[in-house]
C-alpha atoms as a PDB file:
ATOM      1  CA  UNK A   1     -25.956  15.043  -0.806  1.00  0.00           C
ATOM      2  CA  UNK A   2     -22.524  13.779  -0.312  1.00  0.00           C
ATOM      3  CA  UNK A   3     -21.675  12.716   3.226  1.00  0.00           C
ATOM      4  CA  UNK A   4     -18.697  14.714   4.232  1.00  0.00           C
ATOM      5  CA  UNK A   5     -17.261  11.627   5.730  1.00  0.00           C
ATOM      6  CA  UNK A   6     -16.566  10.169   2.826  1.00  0.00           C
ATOM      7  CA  UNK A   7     -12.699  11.291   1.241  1.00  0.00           C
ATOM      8  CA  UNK A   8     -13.135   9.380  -1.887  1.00  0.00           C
ATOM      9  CA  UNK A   9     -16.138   7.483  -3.314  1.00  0.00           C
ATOM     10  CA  UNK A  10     -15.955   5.852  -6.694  1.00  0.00           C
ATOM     11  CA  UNK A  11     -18.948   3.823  -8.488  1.00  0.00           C
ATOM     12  CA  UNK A  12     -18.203   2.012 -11.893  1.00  0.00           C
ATOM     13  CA  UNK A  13     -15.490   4.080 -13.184  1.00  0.00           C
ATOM     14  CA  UNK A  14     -14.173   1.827 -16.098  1.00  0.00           C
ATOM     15  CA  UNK A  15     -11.278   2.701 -18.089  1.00  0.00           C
ATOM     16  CA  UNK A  16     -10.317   1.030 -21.833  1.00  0.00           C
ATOM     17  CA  UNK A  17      -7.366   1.501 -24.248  1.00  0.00           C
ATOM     18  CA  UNK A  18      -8.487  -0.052 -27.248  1.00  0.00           C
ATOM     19  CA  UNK A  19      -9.771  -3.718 -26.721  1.00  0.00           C
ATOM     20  CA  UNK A  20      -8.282  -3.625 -23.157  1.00  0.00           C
ATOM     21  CA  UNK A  21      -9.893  -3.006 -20.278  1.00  0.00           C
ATOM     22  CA  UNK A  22      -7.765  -1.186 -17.638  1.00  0.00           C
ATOM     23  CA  UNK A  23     -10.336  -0.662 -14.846  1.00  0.00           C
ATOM     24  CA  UNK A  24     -13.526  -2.418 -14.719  1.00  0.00           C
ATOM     25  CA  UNK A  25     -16.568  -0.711 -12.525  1.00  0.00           C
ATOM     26  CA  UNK A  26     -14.339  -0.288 -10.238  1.00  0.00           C
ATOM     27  CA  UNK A  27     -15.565   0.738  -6.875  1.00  0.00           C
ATOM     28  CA  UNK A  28     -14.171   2.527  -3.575  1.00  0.00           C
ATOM     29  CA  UNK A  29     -15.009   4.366  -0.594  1.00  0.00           C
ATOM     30  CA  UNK A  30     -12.945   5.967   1.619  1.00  0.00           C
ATOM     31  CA  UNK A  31     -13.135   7.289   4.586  1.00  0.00           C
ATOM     32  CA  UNK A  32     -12.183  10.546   5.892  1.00  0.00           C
ATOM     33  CA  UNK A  33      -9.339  10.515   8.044  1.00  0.00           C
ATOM     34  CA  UNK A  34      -8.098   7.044   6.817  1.00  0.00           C
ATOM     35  CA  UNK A  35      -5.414   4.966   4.782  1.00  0.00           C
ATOM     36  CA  UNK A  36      -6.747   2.824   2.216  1.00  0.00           C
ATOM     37  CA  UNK A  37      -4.584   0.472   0.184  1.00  0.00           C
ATOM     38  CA  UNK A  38      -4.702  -0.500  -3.635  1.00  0.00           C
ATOM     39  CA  UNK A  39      -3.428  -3.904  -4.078  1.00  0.00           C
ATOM     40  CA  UNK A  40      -2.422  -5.920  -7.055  1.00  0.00           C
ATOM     41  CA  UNK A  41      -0.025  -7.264  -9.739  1.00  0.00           C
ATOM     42  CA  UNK A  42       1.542  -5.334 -11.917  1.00  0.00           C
ATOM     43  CA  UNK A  43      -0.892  -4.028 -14.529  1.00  0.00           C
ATOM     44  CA  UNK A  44      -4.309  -4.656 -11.988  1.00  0.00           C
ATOM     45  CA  UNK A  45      -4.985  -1.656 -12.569  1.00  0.00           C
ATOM     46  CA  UNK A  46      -3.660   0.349  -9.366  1.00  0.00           C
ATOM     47  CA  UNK A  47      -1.973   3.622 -11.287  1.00  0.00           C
ATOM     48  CA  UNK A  48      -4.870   3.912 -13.497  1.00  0.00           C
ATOM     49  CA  UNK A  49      -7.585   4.441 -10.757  1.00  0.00           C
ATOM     50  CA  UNK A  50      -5.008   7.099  -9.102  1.00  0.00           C
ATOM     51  CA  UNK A  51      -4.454   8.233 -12.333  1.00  0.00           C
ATOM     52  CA  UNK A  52      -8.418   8.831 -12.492  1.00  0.00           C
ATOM     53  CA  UNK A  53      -9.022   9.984  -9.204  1.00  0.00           C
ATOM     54  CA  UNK A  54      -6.364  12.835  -9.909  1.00  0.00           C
ATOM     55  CA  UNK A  55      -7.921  13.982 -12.515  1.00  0.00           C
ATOM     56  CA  UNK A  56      -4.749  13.325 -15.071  1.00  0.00           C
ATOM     57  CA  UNK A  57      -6.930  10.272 -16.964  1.00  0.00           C
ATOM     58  CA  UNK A  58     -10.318  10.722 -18.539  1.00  0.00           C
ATOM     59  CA  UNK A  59     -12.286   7.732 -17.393  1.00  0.00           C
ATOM     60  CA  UNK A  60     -14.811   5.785 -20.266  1.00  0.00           C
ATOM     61  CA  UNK A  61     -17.939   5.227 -17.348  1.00  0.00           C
ATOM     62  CA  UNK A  62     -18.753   5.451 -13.740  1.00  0.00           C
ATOM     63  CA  UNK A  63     -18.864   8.472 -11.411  1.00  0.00           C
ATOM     64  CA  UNK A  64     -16.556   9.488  -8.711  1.00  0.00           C
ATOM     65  CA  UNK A  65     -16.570  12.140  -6.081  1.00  0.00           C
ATOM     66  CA  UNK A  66     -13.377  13.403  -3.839  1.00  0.00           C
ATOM     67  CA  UNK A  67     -14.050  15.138  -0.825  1.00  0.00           C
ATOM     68  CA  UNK A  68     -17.806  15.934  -2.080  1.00  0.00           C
ATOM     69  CA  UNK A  69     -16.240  17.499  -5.449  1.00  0.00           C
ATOM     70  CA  UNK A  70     -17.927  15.662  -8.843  1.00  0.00           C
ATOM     71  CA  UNK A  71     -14.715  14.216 -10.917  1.00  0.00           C
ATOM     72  CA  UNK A  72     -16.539  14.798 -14.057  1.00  0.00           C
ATOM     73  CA  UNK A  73     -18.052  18.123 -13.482  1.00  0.00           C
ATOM     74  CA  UNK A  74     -15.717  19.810 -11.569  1.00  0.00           C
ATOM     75  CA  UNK A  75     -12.357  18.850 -11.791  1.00  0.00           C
ATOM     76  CA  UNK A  76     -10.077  21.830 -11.148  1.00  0.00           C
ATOM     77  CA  UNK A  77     -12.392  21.802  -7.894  1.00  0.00           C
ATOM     78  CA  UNK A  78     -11.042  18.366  -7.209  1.00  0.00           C
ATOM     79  CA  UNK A  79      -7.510  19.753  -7.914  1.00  0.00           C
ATOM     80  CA  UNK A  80      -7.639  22.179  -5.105  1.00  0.00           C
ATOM     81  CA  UNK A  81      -8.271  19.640  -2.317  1.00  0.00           C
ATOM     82  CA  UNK A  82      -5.981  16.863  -3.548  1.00  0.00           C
ATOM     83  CA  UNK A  83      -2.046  16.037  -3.583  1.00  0.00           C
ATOM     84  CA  UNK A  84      -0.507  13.425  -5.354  1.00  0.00           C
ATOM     85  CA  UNK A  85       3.394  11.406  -4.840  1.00  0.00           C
ATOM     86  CA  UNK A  86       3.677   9.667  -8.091  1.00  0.00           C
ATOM     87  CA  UNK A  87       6.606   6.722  -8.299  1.00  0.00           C
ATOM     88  CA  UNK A  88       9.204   8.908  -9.178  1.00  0.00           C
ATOM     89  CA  UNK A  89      10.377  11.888  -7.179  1.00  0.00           C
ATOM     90  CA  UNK A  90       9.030  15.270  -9.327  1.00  0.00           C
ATOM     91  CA  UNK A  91      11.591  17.183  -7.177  1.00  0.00           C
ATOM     92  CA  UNK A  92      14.976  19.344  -8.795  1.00  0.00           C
ATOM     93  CA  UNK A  93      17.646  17.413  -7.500  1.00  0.00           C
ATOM     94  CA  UNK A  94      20.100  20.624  -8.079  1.00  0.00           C
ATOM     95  CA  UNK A  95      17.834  23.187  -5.696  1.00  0.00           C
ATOM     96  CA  UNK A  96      18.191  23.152  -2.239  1.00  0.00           C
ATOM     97  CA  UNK A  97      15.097  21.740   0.037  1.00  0.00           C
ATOM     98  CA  UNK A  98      14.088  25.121   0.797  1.00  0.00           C
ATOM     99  CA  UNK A  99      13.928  26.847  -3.323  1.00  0.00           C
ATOM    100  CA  UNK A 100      12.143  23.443  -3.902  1.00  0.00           C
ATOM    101  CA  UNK A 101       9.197  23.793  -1.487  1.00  0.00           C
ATOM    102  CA  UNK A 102       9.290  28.094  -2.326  1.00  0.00           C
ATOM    103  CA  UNK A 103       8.991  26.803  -6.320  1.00  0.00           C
ATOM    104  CA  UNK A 104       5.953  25.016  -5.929  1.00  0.00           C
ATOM    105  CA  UNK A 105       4.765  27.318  -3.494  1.00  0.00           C
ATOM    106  CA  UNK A 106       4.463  29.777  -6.282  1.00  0.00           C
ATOM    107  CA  UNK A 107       3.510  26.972  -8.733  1.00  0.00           C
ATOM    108  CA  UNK A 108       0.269  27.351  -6.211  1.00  0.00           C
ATOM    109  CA  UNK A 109      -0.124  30.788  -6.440  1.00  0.00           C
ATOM    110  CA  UNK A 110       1.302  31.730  -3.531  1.00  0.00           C
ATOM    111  CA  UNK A 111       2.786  35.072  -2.556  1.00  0.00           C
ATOM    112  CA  UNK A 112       6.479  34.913  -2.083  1.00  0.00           C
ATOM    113  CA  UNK A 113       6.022  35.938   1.725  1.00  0.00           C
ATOM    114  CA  UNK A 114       3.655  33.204   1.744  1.00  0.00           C
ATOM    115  CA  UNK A 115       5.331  30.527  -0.198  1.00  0.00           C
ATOM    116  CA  UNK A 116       8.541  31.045   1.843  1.00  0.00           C
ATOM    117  CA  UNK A 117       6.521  30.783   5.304  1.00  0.00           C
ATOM    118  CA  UNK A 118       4.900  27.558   3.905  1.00  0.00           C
ATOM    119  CA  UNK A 119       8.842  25.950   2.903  1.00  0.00           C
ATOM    120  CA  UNK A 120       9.388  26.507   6.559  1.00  0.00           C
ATOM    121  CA  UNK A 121       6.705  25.101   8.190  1.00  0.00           C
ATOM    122  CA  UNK A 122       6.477  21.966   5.796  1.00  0.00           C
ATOM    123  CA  UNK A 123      10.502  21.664   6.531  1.00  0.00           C
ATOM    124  CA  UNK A 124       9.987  21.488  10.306  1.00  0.00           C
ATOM    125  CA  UNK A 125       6.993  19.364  10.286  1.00  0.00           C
ATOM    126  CA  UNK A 126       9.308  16.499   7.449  1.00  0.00           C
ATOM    127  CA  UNK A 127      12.357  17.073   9.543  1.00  0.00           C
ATOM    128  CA  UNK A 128      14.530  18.431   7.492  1.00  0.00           C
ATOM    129  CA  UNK A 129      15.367  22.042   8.174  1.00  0.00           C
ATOM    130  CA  UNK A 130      19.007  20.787   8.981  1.00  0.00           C
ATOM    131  CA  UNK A 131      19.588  20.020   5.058  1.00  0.00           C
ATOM    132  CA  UNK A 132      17.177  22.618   4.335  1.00  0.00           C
ATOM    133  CA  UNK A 133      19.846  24.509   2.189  1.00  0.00           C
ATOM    134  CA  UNK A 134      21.786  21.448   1.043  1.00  0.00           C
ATOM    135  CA  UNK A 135      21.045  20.973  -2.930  1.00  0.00           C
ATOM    136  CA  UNK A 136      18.506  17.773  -2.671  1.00  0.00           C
ATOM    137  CA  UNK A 137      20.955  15.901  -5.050  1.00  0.00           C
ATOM    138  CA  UNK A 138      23.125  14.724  -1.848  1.00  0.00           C
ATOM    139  CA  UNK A 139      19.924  13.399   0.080  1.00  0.00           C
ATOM    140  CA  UNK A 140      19.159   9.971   1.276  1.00  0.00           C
ATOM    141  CA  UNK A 141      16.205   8.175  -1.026  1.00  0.00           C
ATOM    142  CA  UNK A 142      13.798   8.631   2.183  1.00  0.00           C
ATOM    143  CA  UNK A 143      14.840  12.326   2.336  1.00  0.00           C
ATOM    144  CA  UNK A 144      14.292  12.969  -1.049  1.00  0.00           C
ATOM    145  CA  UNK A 145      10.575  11.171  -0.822  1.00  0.00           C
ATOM    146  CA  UNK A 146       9.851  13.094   2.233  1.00  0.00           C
ATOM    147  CA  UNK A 147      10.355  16.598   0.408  1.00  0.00           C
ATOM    148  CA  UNK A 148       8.670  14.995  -2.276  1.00  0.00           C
ATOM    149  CA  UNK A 149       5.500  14.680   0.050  1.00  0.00           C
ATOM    150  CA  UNK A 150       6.081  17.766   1.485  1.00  0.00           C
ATOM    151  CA  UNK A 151       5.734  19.461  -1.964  1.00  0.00           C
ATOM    152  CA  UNK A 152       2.065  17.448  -2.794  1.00  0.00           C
ATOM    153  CA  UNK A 153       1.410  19.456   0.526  1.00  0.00           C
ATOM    154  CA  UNK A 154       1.661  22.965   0.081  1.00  0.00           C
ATOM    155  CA  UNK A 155      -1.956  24.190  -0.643  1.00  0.00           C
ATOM    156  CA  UNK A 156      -2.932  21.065   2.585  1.00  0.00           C
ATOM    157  CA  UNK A 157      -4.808  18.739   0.934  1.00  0.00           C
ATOM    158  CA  UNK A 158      -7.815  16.817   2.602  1.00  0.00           C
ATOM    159  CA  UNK A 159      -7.022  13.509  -0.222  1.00  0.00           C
ATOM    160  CA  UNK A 160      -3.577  12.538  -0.857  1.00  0.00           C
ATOM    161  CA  UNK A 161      -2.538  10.083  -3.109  1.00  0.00           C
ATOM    162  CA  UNK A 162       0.628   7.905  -2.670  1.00  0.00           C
ATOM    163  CA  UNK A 163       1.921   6.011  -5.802  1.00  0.00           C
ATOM    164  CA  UNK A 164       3.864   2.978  -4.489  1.00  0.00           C
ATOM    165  CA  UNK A 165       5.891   5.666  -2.433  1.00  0.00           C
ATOM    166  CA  UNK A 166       8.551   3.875  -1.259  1.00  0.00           C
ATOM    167  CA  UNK A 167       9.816   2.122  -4.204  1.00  0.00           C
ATOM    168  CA  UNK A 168      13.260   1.565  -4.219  1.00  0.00           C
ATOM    169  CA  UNK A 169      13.773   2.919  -0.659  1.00  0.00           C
ATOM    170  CA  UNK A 170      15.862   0.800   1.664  1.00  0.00           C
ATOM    171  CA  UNK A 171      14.340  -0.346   5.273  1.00  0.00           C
ATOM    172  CA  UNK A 172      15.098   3.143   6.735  1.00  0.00           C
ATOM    173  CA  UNK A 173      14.058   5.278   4.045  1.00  0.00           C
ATOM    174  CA  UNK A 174      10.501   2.965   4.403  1.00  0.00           C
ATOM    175  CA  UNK A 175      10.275   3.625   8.044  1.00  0.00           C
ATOM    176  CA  UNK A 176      10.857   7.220   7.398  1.00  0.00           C
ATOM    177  CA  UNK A 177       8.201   7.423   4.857  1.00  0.00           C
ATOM    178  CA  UNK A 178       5.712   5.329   7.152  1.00  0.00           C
ATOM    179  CA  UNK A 179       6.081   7.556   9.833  1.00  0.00           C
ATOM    180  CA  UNK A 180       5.695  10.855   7.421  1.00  0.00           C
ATOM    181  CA  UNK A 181       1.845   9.073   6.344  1.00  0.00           C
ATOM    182  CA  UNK A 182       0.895   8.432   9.929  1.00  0.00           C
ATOM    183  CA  UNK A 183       1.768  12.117  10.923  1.00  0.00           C
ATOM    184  CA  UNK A 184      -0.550  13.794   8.293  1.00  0.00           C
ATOM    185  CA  UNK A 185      -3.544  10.913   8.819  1.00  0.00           C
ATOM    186  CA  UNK A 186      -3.547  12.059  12.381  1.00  0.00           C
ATOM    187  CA  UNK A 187      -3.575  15.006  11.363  1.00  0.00           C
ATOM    188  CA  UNK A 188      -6.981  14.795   9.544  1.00  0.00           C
ATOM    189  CA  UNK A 189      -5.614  13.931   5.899  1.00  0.00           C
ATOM    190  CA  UNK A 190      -7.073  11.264   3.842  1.00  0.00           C
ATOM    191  CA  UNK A 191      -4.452   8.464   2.235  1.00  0.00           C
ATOM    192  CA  UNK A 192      -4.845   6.545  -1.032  1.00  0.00           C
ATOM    193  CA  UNK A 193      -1.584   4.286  -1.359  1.00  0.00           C
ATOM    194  CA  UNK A 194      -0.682   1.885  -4.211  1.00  0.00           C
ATOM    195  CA  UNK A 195       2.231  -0.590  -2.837  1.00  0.00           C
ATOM    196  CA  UNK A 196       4.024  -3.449  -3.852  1.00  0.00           C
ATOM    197  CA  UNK A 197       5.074  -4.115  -0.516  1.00  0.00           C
ATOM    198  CA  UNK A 198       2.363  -5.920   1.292  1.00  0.00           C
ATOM    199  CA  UNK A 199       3.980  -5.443   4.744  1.00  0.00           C
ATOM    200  CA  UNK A 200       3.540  -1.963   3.715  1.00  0.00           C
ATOM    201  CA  UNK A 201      -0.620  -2.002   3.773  1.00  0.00           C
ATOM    202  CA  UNK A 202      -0.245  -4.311   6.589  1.00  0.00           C
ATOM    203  CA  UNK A 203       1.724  -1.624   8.354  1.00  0.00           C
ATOM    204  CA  UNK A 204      -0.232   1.571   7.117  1.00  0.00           C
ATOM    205  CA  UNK A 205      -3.955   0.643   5.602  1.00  0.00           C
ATOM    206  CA  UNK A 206      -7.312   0.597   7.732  1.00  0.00           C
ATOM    207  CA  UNK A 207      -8.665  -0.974   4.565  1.00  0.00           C
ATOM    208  CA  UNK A 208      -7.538  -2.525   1.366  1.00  0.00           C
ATOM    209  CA  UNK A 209      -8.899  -3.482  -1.740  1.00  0.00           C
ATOM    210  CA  UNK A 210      -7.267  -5.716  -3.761  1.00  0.00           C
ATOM    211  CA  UNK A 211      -7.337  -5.351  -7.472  1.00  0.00           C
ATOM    212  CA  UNK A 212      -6.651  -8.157 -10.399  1.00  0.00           C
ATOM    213  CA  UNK A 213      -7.554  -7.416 -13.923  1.00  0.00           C
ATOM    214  CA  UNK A 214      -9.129  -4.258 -13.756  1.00  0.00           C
ATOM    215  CA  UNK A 215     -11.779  -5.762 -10.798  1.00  0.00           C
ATOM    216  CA  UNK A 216     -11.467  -5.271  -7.134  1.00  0.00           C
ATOM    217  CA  UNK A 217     -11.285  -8.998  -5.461  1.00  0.00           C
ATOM    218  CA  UNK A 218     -11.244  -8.739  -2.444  1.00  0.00           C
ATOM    219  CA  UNK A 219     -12.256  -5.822   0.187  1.00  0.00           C
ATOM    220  CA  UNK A 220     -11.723  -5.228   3.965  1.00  0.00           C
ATOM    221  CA  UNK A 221      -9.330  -4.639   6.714  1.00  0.00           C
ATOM    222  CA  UNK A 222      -6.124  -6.064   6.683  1.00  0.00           C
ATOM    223  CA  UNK A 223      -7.445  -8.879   9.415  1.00  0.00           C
ATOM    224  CA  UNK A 224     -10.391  -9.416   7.518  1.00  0.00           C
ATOM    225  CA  UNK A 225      -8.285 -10.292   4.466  1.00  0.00           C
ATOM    226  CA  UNK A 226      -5.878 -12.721   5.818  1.00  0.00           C
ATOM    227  CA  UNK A 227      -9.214 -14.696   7.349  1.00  0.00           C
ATOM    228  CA  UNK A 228     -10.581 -15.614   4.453  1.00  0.00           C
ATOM    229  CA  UNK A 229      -7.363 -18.081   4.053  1.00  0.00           C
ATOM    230  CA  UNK A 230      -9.160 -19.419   7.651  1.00  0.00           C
ATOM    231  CA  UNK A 231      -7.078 -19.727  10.997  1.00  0.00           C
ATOM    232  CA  UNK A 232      -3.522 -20.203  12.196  1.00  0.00           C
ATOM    233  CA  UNK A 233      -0.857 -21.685  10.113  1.00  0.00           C
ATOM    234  CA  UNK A 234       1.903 -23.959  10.423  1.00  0.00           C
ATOM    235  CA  UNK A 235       5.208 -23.718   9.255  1.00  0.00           C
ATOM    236  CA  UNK A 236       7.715 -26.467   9.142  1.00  0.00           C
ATOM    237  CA  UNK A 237      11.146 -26.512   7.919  1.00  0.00           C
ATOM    238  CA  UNK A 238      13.085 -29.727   7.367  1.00  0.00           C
ATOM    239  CA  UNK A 239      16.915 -30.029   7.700  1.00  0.00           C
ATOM    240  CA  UNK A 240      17.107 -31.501   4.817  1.00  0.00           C
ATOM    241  CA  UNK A 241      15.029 -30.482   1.582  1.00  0.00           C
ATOM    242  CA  UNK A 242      14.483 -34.185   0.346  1.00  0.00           C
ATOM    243  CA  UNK A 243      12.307 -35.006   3.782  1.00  0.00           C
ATOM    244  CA  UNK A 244      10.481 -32.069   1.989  1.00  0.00           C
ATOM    245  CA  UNK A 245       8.041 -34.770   0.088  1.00  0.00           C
ATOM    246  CA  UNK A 246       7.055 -36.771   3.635  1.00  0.00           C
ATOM    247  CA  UNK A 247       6.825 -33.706   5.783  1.00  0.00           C
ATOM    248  CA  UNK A 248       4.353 -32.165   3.691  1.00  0.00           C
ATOM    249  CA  UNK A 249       2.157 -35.600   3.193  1.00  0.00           C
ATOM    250  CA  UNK A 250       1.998 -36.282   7.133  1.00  0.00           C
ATOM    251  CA  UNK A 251       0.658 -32.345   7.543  1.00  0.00           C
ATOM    252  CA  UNK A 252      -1.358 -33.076   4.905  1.00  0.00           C
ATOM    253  CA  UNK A 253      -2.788 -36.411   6.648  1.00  0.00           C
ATOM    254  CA  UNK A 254      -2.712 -34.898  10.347  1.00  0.00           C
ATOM    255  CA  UNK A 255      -4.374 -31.676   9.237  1.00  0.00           C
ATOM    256  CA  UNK A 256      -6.951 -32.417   6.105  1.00  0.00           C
ATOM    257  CA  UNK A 257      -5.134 -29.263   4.824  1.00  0.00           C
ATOM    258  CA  UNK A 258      -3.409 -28.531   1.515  1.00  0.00           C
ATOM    259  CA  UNK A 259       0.108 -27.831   2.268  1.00  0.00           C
ATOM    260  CA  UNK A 260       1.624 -24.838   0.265  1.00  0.00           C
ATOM    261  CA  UNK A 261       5.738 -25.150  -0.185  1.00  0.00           C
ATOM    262  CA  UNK A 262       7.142 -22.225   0.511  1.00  0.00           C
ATOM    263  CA  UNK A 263      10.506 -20.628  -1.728  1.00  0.00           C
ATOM    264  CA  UNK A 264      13.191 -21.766   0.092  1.00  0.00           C
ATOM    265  CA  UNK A 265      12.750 -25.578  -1.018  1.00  0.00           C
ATOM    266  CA  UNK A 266      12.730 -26.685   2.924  1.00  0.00           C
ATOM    267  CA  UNK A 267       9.646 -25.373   4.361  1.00  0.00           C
ATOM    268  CA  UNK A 268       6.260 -26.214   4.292  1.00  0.00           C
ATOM    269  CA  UNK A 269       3.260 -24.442   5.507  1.00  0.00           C
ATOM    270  CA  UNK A 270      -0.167 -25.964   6.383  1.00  0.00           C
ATOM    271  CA  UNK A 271      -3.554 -24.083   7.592  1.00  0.00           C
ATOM    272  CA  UNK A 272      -5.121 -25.733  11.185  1.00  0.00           C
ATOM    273  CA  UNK A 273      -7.746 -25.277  13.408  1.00  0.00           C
ATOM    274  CA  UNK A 274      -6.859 -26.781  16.615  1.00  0.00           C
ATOM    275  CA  UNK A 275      -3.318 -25.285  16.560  1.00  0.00           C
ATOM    276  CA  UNK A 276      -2.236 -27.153  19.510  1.00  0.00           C
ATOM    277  CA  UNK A 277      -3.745 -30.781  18.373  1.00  0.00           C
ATOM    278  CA  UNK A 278      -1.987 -30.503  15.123  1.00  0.00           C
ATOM    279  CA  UNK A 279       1.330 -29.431  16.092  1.00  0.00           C
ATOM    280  CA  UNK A 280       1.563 -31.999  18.669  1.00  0.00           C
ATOM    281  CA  UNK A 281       0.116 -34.822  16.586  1.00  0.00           C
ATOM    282  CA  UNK A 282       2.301 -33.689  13.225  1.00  0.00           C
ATOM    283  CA  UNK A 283       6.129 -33.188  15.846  1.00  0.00           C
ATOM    284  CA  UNK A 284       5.135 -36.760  16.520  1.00  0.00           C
ATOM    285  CA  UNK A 285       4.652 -38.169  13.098  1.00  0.00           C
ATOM    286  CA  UNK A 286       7.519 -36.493  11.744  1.00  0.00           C
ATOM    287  CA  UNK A 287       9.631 -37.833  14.827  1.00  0.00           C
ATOM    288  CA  UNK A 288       8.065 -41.374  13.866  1.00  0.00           C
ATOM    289  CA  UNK A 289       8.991 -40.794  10.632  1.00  0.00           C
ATOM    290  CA  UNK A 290      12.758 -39.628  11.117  1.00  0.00           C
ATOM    291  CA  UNK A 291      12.759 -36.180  10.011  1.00  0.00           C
ATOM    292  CA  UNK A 292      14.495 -33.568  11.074  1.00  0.00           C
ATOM    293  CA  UNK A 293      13.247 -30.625  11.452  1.00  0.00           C
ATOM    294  CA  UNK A 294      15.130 -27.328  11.928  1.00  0.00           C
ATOM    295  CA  UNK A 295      12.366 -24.776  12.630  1.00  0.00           C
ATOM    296  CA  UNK A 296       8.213 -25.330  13.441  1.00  0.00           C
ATOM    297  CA  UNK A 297       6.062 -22.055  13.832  1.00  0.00           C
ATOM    298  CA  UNK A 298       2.383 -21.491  14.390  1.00  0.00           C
ATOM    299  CA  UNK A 299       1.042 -18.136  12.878  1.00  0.00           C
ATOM    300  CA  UNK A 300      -1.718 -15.965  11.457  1.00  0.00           C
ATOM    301  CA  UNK A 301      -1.497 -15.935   7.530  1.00  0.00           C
ATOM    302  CA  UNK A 302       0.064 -13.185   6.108  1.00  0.00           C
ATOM    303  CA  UNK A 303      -0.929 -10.199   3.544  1.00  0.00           C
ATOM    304  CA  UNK A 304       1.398 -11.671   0.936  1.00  0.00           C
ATOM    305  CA  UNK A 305      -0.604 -15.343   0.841  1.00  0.00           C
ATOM    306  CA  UNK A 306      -3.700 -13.641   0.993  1.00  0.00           C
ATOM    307  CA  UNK A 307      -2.443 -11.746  -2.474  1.00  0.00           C
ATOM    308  CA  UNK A 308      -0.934 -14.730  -4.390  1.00  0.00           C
ATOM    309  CA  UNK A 309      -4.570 -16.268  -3.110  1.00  0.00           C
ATOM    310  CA  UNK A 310      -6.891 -13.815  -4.518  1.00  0.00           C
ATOM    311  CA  UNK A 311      -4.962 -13.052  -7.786  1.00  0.00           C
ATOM    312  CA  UNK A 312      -3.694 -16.703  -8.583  1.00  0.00           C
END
């Protein structure tokens, strides 16, 4: 018998168009109550296990189970205890807040009495009964993806599935959005997300598995995650980006690390193990050495090395 503690739980499902393998036994488990992140590159795989999971993709093997409801057997059971935020906003942009959230209210079934109670009390929990009546056309992006959640909402799902929901979305409308997925975890809801943004799991996820090829990687918390790539880290960056060449050999010598160059063409980073050994030892090669240096850190790694790690 299923544990009612699990949310989702997924064993094998594999998924093929052709001679391409989308998904490949791909397995997850997630806990009620939780936020678990997919992670990966573009075409890993992500939007085809949600796809799956929400019943809108026929899968070729495996089994999968959302809150104790068989995916294969029973999926307009599944249905009834799941929401889904795809990419895009499925909102009317020329109704009002308010005739959106009584629309798919009766999408649901609902009595009008009923749907019109339920607009109201999903306005007031995403803040927004002040542009309740404005047409959703003239909202911010993270207004319009708030009443976009809001609408995945109306029959309270225990599994909700976010599609990379803040695509697009400036550092407000993120925030606003962040703070929307903490409110209904706490409130006992269960969170899939697919992001692009890693600071995004980092932010929201309890766990994450990260997907490349149709195979899951990697799996744990984010903390777990960024220690496989070992300790602390430092960053140096040179005043000027031809020193680049000598500042990364002496970390490299001081260190016994591999130095990674970093974007901007100046700065270097370097993983160490007795952080204050190494940063004392490489300032005074460096100052030996003449270079400059503009900026020196020691830090954790972060989410975004661990991805470019895993998935090459």
């Amino acid at each position: 018998m299923t544990s009612p503690t699990r949310a989702v739980h997924a064993e094998g499902l594999t998924k093929r168009y052709g001679g391409k393998t989308a998904l490949d036994s791909f397995d997850l488990t997630v806990p009620a109550g939780t936020v678990h992140g997919l992670l990966g590159p573009n075409g890993a795989g992500k939007t085809t296990a949600v796809r799956i999971l929400a019943t809108l993709l026929r899968f070729d093997a495996g089994r999968a189970e959302i809150a104790g409801v068989d995916l294969r057997r029973d999926a307009p059971g599944v249905r009834r205890r799941i929401g889904l935020v795809g990419q895009f906003a499925a909102v009317d942009e020329i109704l009002s807040a308010r005739q959106n959230l009584f629309l798919f209210g009766r999408l649901y079934h609902l009595s009008r009495p009923a749907a019109r109670n339920r607009a109201a009390e999903l306005l007031e929990r995403f803040a927004l009964t002040e542009a309740a009546d404005r047409p959703v056309g003239r909202f911010s992006g993270g207004m319009r993806r708030r009443l976009d959640m809001a609408c995945s909402l109306i029959l309270a799902p225990r599994v909700l599935f976010l599609d990379e929901p803040t695509t697009g979305l400036d550092p407000r409308g993120r925030g606003e959005v962040w703070d929307c997925v903490r409110d209904l975890v706490a409130g006992g809801t269960s969170v899939l997300l697919t992001t692009q943004y890693l600071d995004e799991a980092d932010q929201l996820a309890d766990r994450i598995s990260v997907l490349d090829e149709g195979k899951v990687v990697a799996e744990g918390t984010p903390g777990e995650l960024k220690a496989k790539l070992g300790g602390d880290r430092l960053d140096v960056t040179v005043h000027d980006a031809a020193a680049l060449d000598r500042t990364a050999a002496i970390m490299a010598r001081v260190t016994g690390g591999e130095p990674q160059r970093h974007d901007d063409g100046r700065t270097v980073s370097v993983p160490v193990i007795d952080r204050v050994s190494a940063l004392t030892e490489v300032v005074r090669e460096l100052d030996a050495e003449g270079v400059t240096v503009e900026d020196l850190a020691l830090r954790r790694p972060t989410l975004d090395e661990v991805f470019l790690h895993l998935t090459r």
